[in-house]
Protein backbone atom coordinates (compact mmCIF):
# COMPACT_ATOMS: atom_id res chain seq x y z
CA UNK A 1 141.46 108.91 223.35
CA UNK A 2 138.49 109.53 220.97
CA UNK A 3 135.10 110.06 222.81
CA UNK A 4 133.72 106.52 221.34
CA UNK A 5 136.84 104.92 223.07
CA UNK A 6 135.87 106.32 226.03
CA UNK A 7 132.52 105.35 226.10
CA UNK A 8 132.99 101.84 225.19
CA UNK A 9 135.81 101.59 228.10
CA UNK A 10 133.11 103.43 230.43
CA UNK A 11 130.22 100.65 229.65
CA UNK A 12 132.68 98.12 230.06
CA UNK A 13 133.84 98.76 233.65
CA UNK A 14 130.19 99.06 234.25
CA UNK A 15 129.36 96.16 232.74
CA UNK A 16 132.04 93.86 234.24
CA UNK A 17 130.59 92.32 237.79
CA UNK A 18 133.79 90.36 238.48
CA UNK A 19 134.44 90.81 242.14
CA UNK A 20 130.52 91.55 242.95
CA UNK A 21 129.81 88.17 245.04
CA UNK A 22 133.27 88.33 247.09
CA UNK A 23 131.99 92.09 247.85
CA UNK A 24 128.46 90.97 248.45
CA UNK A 25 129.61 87.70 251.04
CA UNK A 26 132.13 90.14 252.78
CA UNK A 27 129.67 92.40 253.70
CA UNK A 28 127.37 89.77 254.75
CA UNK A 29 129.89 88.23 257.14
CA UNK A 30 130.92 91.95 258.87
CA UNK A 31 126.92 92.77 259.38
CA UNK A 32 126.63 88.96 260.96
CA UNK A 33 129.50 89.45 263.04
CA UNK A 34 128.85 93.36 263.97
CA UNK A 35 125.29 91.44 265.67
CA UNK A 36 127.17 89.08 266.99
CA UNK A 37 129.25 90.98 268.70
CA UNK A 38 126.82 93.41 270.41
CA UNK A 39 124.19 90.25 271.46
CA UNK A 40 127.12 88.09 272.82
CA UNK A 41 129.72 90.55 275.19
CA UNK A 42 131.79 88.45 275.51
CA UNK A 43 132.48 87.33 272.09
CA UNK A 44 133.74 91.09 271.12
CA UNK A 45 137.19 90.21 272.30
CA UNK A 46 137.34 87.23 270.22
CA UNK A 47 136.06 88.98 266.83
CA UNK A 48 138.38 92.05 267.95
CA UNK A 49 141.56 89.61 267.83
CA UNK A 50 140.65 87.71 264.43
CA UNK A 51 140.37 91.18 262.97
CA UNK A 52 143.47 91.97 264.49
CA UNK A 53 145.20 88.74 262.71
CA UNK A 54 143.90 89.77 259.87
CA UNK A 55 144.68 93.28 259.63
CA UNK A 56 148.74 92.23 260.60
CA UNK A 57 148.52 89.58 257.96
CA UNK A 58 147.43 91.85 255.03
CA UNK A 59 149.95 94.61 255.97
CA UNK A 60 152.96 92.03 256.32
CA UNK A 61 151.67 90.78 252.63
CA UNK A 62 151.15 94.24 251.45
CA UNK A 63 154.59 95.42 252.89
CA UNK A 64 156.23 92.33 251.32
CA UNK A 65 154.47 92.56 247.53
CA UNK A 66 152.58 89.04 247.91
């Protein structure tokens, strides 16, 4: 690959925000949670099983190519 190639491919991934928002909202959601869970005790269980649910549900559709 020539070095122009490479720089043009370089300020494209730069360039290309696709994904940003989901990133930014994701983030968002753990740090409301996260204070959630340390002002309300008892809610820590609760978050800890959704995570939980999730985490088995991305493995079983990462283990099954989905």
């Amino acid at each position: 690959m020539t070095k122009i190639n490479h720089l043009i491919l370089t300020a494209q991934v730069w360039k290309d925000t696709r994904g940003q928002d989901m990133i930014e909202y994701a983030l968002v959601a753990a740090f409301i949670v996260t204070i959630a869970g340390a002002m309300v005790p008892g809610i820590a269980t609760s978050i800890s099983g959704v995570f939980s649910i999730v985490t088995s549900v991305m493995t079983t559709a990462q283990s099954t190519g989905n």
